[in-house]
C-alpha atoms as a PDB file:
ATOM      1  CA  UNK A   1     -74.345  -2.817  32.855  1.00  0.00           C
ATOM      2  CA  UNK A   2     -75.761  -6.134  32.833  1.00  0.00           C
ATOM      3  CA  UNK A   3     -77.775  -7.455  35.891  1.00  0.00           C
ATOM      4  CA  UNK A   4     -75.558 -10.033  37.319  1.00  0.00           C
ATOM      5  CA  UNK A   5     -76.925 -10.028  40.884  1.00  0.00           C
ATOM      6  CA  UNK A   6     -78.246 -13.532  40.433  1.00  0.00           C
ATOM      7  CA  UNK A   7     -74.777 -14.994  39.281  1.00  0.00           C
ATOM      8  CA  UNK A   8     -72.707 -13.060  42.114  1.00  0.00           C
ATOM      9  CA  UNK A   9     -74.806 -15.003  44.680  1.00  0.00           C
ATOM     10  CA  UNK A  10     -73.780 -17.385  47.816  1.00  0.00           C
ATOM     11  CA  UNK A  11     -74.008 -18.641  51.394  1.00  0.00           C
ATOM     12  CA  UNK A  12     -74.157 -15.720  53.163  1.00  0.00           C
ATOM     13  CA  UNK A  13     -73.626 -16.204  57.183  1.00  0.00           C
ATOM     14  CA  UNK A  14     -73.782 -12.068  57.939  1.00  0.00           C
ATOM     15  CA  UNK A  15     -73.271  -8.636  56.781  1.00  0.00           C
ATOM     16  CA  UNK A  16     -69.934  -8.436  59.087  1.00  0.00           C
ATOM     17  CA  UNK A  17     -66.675  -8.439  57.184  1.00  0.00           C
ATOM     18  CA  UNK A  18     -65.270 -11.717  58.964  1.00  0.00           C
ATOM     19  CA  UNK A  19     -68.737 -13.463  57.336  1.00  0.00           C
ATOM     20  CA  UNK A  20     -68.150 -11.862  53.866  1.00  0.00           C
ATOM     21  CA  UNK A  21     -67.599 -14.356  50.533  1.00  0.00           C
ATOM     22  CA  UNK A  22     -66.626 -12.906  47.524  1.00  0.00           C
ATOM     23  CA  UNK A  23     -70.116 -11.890  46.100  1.00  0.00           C
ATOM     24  CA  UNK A  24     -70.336  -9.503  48.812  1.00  0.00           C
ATOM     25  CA  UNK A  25     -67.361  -7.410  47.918  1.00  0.00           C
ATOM     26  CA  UNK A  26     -68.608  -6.678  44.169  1.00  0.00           C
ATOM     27  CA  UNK A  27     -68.842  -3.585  43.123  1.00  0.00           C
ATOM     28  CA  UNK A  28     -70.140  -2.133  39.543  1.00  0.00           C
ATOM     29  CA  UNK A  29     -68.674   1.180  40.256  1.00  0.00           C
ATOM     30  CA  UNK A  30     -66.757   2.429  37.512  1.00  0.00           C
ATOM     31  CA  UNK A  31     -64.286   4.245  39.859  1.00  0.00           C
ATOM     32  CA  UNK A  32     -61.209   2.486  39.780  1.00  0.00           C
ATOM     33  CA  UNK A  33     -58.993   2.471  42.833  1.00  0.00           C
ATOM     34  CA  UNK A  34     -55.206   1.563  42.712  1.00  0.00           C
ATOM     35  CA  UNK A  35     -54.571  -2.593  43.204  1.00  0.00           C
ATOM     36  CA  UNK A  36     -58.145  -2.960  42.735  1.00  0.00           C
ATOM     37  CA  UNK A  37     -59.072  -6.164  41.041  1.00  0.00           C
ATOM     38  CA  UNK A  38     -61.249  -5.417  38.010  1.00  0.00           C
ATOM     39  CA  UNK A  39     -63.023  -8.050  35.994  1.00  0.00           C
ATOM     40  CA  UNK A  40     -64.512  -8.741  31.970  1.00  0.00           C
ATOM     41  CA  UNK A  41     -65.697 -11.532  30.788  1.00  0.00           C
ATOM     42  CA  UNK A  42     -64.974 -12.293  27.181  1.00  0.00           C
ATOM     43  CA  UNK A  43     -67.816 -14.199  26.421  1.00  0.00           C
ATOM     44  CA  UNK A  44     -65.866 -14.876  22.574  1.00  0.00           C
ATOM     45  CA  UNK A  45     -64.789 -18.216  20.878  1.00  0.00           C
ATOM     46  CA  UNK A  46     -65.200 -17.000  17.262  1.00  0.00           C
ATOM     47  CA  UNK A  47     -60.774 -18.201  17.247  1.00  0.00           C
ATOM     48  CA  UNK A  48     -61.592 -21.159  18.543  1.00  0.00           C
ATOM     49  CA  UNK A  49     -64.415 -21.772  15.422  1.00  0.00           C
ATOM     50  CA  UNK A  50     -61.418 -20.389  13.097  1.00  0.00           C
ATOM     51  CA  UNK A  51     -58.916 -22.811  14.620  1.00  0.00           C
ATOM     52  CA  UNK A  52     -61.302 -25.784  13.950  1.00  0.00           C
ATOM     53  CA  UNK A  53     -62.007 -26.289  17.619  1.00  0.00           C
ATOM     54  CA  UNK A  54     -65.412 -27.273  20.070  1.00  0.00           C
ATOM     55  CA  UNK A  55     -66.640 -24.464  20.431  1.00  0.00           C
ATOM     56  CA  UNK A  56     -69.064 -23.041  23.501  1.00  0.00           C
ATOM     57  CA  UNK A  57     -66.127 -21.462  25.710  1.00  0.00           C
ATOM     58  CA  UNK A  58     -68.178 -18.070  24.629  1.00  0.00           C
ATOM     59  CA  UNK A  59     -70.678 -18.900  27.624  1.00  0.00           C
ATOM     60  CA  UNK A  60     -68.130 -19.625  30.200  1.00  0.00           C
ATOM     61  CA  UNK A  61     -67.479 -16.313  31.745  1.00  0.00           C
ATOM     62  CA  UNK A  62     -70.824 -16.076  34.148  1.00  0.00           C
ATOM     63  CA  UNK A  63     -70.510 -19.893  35.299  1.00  0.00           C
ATOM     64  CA  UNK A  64     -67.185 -19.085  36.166  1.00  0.00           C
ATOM     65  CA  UNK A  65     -68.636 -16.217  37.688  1.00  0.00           C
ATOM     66  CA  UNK A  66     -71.326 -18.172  39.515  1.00  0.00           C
ATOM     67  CA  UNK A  67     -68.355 -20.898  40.841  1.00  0.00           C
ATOM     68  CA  UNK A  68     -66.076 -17.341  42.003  1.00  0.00           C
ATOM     69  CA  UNK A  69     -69.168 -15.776  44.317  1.00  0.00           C
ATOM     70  CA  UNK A  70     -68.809 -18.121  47.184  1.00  0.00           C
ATOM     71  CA  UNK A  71     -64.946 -18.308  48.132  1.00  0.00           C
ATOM     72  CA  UNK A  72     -64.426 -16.288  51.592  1.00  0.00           C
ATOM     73  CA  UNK A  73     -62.263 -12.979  51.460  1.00  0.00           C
ATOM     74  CA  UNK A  74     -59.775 -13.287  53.879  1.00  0.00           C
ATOM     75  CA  UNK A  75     -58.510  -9.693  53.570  1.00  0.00           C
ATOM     76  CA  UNK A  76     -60.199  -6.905  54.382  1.00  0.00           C
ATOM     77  CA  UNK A  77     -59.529  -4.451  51.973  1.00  0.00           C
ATOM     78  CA  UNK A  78     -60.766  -6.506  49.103  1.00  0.00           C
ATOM     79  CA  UNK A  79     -63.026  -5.287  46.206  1.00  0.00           C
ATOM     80  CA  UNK A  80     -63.548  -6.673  43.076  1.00  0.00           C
ATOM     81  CA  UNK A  81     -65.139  -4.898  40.498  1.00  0.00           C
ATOM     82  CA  UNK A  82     -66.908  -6.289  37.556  1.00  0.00           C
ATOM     83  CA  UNK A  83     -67.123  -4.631  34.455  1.00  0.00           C
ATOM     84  CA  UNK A  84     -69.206  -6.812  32.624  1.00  0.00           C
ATOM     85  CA  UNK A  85     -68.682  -8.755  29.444  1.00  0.00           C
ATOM     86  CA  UNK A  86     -67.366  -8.662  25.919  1.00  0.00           C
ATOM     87  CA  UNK A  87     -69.090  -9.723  22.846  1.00  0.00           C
ATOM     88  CA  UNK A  88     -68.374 -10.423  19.087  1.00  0.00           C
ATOM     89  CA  UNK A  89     -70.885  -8.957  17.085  1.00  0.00           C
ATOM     90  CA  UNK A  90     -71.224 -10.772  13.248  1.00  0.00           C
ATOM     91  CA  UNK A  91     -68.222 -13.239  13.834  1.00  0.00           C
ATOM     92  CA  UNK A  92     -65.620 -10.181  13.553  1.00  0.00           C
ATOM     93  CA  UNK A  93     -62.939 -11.281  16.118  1.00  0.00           C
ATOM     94  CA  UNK A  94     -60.795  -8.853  15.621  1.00  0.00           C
ATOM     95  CA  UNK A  95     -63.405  -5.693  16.924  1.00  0.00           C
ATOM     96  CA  UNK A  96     -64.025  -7.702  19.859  1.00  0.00           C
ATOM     97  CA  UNK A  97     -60.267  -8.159  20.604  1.00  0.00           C
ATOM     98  CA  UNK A  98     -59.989  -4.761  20.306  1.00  0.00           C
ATOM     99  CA  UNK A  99     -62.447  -3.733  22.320  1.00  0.00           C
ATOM    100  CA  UNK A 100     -61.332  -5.883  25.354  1.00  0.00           C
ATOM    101  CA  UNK A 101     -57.513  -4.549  24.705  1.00  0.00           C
ATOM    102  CA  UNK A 102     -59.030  -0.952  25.069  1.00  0.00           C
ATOM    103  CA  UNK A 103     -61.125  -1.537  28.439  1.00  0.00           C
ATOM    104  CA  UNK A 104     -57.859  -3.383  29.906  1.00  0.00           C
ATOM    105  CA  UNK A 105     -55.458  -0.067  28.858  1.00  0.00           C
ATOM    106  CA  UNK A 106     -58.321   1.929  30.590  1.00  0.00           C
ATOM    107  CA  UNK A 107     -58.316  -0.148  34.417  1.00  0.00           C
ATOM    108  CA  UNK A 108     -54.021  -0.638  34.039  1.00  0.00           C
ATOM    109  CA  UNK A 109     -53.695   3.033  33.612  1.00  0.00           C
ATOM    110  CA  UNK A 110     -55.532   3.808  36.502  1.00  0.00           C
ATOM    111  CA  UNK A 111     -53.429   1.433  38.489  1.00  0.00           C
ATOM    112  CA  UNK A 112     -55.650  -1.459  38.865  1.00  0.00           C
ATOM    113  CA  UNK A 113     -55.118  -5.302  38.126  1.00  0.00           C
ATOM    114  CA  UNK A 114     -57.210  -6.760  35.350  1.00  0.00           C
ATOM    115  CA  UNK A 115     -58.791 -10.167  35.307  1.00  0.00           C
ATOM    116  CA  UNK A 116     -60.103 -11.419  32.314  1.00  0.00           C
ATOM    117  CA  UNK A 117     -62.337 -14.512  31.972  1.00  0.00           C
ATOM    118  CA  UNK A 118     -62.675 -16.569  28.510  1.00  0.00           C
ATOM    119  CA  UNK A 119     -63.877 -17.194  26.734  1.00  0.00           C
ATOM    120  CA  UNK A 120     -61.445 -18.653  23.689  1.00  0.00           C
ATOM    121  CA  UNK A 121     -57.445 -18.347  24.185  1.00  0.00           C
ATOM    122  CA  UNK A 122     -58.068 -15.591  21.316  1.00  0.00           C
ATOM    123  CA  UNK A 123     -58.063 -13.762  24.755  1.00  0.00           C
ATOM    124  CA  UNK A 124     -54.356 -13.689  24.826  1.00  0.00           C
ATOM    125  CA  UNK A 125     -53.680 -11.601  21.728  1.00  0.00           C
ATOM    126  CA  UNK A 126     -56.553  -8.814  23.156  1.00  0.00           C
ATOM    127  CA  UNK A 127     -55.071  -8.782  26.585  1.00  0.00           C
ATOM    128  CA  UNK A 128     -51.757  -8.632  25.510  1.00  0.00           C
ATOM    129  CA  UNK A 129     -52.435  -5.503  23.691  1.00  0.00           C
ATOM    130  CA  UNK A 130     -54.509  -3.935  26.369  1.00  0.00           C
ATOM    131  CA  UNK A 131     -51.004  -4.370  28.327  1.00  0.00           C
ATOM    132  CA  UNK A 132     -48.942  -2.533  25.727  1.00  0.00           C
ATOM    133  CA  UNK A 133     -50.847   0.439  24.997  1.00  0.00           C
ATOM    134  CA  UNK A 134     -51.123   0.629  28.520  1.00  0.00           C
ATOM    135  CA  UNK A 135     -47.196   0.099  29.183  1.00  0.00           C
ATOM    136  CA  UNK A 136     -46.250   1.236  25.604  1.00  0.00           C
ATOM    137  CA  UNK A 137     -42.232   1.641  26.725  1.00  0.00           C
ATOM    138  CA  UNK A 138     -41.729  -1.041  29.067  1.00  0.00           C
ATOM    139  CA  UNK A 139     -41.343  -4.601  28.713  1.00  0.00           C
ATOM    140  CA  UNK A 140     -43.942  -7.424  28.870  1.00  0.00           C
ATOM    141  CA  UNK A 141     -43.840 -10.816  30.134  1.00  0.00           C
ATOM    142  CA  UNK A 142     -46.050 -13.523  29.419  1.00  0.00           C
ATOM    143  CA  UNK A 143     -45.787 -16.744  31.269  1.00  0.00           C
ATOM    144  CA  UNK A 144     -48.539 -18.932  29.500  1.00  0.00           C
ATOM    145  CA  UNK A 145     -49.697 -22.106  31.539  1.00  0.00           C
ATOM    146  CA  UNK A 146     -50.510 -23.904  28.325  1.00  0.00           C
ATOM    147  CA  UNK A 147     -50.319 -27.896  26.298  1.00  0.00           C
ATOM    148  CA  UNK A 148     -50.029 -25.636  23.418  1.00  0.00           C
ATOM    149  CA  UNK A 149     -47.857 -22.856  21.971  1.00  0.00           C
ATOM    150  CA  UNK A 150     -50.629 -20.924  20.324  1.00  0.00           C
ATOM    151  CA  UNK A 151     -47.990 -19.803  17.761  1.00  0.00           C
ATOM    152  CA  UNK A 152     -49.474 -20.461  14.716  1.00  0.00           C
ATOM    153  CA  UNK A 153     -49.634 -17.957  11.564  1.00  0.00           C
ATOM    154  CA  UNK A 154     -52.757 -17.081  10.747  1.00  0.00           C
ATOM    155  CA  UNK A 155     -54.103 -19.118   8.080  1.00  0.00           C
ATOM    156  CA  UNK A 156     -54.823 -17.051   4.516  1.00  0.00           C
ATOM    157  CA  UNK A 157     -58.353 -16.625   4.335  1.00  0.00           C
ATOM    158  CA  UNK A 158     -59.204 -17.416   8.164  1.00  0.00           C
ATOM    159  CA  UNK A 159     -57.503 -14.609   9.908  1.00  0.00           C
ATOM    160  CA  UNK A 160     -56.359 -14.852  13.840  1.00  0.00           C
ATOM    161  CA  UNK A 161     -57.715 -17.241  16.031  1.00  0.00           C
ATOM    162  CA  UNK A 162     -57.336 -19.420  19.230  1.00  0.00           C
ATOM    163  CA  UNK A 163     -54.158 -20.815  18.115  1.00  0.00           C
ATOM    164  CA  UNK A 164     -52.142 -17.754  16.565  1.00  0.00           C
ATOM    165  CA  UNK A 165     -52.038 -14.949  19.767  1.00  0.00           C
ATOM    166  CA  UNK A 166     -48.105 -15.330  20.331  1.00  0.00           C
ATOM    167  CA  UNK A 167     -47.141 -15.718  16.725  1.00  0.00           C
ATOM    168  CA  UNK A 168     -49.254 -12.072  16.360  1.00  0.00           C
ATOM    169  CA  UNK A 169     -47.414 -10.673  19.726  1.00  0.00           C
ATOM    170  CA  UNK A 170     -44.120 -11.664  18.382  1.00  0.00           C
ATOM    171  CA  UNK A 171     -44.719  -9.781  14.893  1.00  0.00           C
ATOM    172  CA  UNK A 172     -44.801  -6.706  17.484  1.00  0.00           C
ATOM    173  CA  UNK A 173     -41.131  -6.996  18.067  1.00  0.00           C
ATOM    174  CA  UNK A 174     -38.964  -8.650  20.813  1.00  0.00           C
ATOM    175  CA  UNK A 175     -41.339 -11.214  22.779  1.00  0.00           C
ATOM    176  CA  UNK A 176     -40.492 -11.804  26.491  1.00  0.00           C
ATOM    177  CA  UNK A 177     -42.594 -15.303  27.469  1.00  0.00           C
ATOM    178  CA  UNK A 178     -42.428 -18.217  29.220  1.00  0.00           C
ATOM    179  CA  UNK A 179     -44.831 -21.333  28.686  1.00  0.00           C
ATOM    180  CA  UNK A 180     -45.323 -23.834  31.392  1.00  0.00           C
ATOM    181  CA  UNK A 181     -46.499 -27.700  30.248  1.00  0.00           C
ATOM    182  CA  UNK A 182     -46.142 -27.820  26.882  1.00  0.00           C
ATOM    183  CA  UNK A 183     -47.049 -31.034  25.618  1.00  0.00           C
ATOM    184  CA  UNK A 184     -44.666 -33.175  22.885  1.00  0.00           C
ATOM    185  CA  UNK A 185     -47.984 -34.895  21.677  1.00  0.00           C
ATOM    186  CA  UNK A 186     -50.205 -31.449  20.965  1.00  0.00           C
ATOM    187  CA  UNK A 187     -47.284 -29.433  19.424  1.00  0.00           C
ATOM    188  CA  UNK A 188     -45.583 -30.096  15.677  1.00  0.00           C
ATOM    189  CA  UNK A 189     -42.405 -29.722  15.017  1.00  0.00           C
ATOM    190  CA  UNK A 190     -42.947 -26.893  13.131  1.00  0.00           C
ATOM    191  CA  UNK A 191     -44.618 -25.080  15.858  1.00  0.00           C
ATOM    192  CA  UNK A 192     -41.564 -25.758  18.507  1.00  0.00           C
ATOM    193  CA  UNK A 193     -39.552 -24.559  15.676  1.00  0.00           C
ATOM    194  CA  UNK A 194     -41.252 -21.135  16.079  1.00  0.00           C
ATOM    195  CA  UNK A 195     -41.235 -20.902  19.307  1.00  0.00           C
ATOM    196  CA  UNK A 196     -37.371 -21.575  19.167  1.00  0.00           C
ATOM    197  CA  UNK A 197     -37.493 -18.719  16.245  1.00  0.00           C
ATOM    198  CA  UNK A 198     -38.529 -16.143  18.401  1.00  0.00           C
ATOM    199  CA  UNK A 199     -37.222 -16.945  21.590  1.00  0.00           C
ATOM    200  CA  UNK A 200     -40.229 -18.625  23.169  1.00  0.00           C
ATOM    201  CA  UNK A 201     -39.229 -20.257  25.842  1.00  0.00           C
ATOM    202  CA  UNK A 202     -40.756 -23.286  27.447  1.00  0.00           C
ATOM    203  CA  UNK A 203     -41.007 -26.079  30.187  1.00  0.00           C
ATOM    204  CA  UNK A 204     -42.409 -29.349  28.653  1.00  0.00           C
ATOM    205  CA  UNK A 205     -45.341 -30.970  31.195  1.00  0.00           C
ATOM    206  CA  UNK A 206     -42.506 -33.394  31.619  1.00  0.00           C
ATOM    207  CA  UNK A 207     -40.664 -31.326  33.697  1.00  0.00           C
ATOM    208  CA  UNK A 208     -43.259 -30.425  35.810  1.00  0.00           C
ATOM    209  CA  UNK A 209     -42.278 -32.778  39.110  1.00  0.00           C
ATOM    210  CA  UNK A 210     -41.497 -32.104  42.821  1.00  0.00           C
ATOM    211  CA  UNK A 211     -37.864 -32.531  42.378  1.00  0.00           C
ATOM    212  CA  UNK A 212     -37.278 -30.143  39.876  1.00  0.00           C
ATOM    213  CA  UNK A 213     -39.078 -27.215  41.294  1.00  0.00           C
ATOM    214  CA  UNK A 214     -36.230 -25.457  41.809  1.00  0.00           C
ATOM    215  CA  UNK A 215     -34.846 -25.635  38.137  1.00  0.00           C
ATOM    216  CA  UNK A 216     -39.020 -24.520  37.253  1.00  0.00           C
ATOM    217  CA  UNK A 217     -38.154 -21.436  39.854  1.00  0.00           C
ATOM    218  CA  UNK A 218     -35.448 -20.013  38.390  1.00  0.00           C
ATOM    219  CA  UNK A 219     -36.810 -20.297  34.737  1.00  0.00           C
ATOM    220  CA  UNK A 220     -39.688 -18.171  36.180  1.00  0.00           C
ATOM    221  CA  UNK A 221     -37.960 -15.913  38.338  1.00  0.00           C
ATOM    222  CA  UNK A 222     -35.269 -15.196  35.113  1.00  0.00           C
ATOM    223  CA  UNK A 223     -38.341 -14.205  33.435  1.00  0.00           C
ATOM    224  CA  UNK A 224     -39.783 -11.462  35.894  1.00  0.00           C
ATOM    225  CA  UNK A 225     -36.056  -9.928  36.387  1.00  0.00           C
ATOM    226  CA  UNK A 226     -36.103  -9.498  32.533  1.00  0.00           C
ATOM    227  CA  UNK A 227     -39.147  -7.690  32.257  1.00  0.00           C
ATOM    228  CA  UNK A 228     -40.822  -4.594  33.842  1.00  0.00           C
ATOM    229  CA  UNK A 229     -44.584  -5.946  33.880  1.00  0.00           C
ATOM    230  CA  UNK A 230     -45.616  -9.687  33.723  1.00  0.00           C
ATOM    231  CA  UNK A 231     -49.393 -11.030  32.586  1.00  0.00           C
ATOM    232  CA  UNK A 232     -50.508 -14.487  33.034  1.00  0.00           C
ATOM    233  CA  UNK A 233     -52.592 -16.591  30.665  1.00  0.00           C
ATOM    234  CA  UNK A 234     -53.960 -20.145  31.731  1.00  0.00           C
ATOM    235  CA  UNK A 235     -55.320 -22.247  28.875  1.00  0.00           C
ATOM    236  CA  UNK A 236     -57.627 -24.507  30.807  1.00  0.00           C
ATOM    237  CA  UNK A 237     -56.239 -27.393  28.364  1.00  0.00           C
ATOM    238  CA  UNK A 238     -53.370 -27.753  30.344  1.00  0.00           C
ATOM    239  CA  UNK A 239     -55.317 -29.641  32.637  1.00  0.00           C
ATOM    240  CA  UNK A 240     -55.401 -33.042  33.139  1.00  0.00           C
ATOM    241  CA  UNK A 241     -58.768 -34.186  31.468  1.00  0.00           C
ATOM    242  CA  UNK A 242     -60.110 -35.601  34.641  1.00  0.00           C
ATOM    243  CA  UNK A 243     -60.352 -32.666  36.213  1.00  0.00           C
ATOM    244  CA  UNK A 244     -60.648 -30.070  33.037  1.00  0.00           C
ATOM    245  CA  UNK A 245     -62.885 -32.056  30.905  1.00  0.00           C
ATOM    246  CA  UNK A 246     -64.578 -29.146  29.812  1.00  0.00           C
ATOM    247  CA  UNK A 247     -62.356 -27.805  27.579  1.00  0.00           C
ATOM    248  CA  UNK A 248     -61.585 -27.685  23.609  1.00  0.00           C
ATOM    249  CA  UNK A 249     -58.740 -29.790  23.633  1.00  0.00           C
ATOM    250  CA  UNK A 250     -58.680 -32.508  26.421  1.00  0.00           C
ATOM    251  CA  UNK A 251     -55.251 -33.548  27.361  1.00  0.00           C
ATOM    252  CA  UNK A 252     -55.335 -37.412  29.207  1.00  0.00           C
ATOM    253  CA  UNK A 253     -51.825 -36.387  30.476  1.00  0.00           C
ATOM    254  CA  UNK A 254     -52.234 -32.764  31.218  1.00  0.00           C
ATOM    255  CA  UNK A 255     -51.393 -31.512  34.526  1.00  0.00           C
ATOM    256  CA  UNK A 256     -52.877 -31.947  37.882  1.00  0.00           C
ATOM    257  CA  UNK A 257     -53.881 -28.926  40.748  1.00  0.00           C
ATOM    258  CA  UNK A 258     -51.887 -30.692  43.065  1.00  0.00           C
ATOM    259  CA  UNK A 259     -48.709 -29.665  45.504  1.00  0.00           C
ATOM    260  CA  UNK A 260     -46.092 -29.660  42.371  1.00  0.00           C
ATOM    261  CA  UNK A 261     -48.568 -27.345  40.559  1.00  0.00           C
ATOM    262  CA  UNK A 262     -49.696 -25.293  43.569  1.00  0.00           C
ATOM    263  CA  UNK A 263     -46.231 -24.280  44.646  1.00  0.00           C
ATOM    264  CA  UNK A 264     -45.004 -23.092  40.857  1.00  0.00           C
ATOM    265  CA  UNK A 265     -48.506 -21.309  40.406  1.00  0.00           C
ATOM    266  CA  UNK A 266     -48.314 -19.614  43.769  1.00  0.00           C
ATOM    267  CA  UNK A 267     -45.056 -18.282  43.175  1.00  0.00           C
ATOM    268  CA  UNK A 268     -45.853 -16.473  39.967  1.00  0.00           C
ATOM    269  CA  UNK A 269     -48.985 -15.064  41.750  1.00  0.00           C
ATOM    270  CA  UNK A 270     -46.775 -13.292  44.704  1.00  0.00           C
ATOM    271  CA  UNK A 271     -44.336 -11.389  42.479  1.00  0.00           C
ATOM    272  CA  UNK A 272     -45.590  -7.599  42.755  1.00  0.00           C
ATOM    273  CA  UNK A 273     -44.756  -7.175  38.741  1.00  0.00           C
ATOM    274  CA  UNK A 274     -47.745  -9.247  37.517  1.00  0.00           C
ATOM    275  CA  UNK A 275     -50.412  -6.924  36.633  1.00  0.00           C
ATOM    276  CA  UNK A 276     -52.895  -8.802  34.883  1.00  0.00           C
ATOM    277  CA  UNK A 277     -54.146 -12.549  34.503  1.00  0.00           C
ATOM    278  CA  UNK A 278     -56.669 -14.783  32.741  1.00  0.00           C
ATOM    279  CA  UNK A 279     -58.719 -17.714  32.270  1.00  0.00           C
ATOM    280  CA  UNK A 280     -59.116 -19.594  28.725  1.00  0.00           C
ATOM    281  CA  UNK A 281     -61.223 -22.619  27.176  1.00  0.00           C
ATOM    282  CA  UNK A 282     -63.726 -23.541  29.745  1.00  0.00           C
ATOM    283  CA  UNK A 283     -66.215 -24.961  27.824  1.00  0.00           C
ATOM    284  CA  UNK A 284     -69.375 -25.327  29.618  1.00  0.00           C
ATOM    285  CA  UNK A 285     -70.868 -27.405  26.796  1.00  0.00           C
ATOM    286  CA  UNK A 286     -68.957 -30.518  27.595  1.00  0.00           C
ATOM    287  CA  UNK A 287     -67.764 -29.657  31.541  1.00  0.00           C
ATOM    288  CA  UNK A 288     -68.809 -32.433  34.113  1.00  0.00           C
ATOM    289  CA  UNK A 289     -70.228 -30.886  37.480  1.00  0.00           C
ATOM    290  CA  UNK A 290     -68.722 -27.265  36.545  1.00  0.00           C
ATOM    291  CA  UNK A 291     -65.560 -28.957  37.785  1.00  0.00           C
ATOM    292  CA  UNK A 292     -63.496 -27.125  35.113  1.00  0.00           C
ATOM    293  CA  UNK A 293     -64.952 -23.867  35.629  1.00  0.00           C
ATOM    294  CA  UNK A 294     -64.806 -24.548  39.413  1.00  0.00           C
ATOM    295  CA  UNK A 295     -61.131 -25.258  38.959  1.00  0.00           C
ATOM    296  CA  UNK A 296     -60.467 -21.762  36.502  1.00  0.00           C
ATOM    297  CA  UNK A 297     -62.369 -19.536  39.537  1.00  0.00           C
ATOM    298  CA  UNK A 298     -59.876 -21.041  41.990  1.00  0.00           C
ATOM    299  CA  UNK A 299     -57.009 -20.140  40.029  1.00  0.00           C
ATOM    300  CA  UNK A 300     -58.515 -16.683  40.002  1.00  0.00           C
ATOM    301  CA  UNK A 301     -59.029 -16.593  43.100  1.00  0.00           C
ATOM    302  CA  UNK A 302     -55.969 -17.975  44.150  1.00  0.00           C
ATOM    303  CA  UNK A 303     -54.417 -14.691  42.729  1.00  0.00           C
ATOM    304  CA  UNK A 304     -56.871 -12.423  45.104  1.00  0.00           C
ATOM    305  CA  UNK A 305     -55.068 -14.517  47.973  1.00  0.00           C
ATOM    306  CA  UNK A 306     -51.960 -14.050  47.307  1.00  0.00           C
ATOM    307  CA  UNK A 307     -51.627 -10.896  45.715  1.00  0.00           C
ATOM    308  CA  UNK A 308     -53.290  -9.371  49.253  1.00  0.00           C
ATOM    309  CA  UNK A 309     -50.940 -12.197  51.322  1.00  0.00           C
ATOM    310  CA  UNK A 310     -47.290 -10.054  49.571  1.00  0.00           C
ATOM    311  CA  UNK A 311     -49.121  -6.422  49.745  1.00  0.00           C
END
């Protein structure tokens, strides 16, 4: 295990539980505990190289890390265990995706949540198959908060990467997801063509407004009564560039962290059938402040909150 006391490091006002931030309540212990919350980084972005990206999202996972260690737990029973990172050894993707899928099969089969952070959206295919083997005869949501589908095929001579994870889930059969703020101007037609294909559905970044959170509701909540397990993907891109500026992609109308966004997010977070959640695309190499890192931990840890909040 890698020494990571000087990342998980903050204030710290006293050893008594109503004092404790979340750097006091990690654990390296290996023994995994039902609805504990247990962590990798993938420190990988070798997809995001193959899908002619900006790359440097490999070094994300300890700065988001660093920007996680100070948020207060506010239940007492929290623990969050951190099981270190993932690595791609001689640019082969696909043995790094596969290790990640088998460490996530390992913590879901013992009954605890996994929380991966990117690290490249190449995440999605590993995670996704962590899931399966994990749940191989139920079914598997994916709501993806994403500008992009991330259905391309592969290209000959490339292989997976960043951009292809759903097109390689769908290949596995019926595919049960959801993506939230799709973007007209960052998706061909071919690619919404796909997604119509194989039953991707979708709610375009237009949609996304205080009046129509009802209609954004039900589109989520039809998902989770279709499926028996739901994971959670957020491509950091989906963010307005103002606040996400370290990303891959920058979006100048992406979406904002505000009330709209906060209510939608919140209520995918409480439903009891999501099992597993990520982070993708912080790129520390052209971030501002750490705000976009700053802003994946608080999604994060917006899921400790509220997970605890319905338990």
């Amino acid at each position: 295990m890698e020494d990571y006391k000087n990342i998980w490091s903050g204030r710290f006002d006293g050893d008594e539980a109503l004092h404790h931030r979340v750097f006091q309540r990690i654990s390296f212990d290996k023994n995994i505990s039902p609805k504990d919350f247990v962590l990798h980084g993938f420190a990988v972005d070798e997809g995001v190289k193959r899908n002619k990206g900006r790359v440097g999202a490999k070094d994300a996972p300890d700065i988001i890390r660093k920007n996680m260690s100070n948020f207060p737990v506010v239940f007492p029973d929290f623990i969050l265990r951190d099981f270190g990172n993932v690595y791609c050894a001689n640019q082969n993707l696909e043995n790094a995706q596969q290790e990640l899928a088998d460490k996530v099969t390992g913590i879901l089969g013992k009954g605890g949540k996994s929380v991966v952070l990117g690290g490249g959206h190449e995440v999605t295919f590993a995670h996704y198959s962590g899931i399966k083997k994990a749940f191989p005869n139920q079914k598997i949501g994916i709501i993806n908060l994403d500008a992009h589908f991330d259905n391309r095929e592969p290209e000959i001579g490339v292989g997976a990467s960043s951009g292809t994870g759903f097109w390689q889930i769908a290949q596995d059969g019926q595919i049960y997801s959801l993506h939230i703020g799709i973007q007209r101007n960052s998706n061909t037609l071919k690619l919404f063509d796909t997604a119509h294909r194989y039953g991707m559905k979708y709610i375009l970044a237009d949609e996304l407004f205080f009046e129509n959170l009802p209609s954004v509701y039900q589109r989520i909540d039809e998902l989770f009564a279709e499926v028996d397990v739901m994971y959670l993907t957020v491509c950091m891109d989906v963010f307005n560039a103002s606040i996400a500026p370290g990303v891959s992609a920058l979006a100048y109308n992406g979406l904002f962290a505000d009330t709209v966004f906060t209510h939608f997010f919140r209520h995918i977070l409480k439903n009891e059938k999501l099992v597993a959640m990520d982070v993708a695309e912080v790129n520390p190499v052209y971030d501002i402040g750490e705000r976009t890192a700053r802003l994946a931990a608080s999604l994060v840890n917006e899921w400790f909150m509220n997970h605890y909040r319905e338990s």
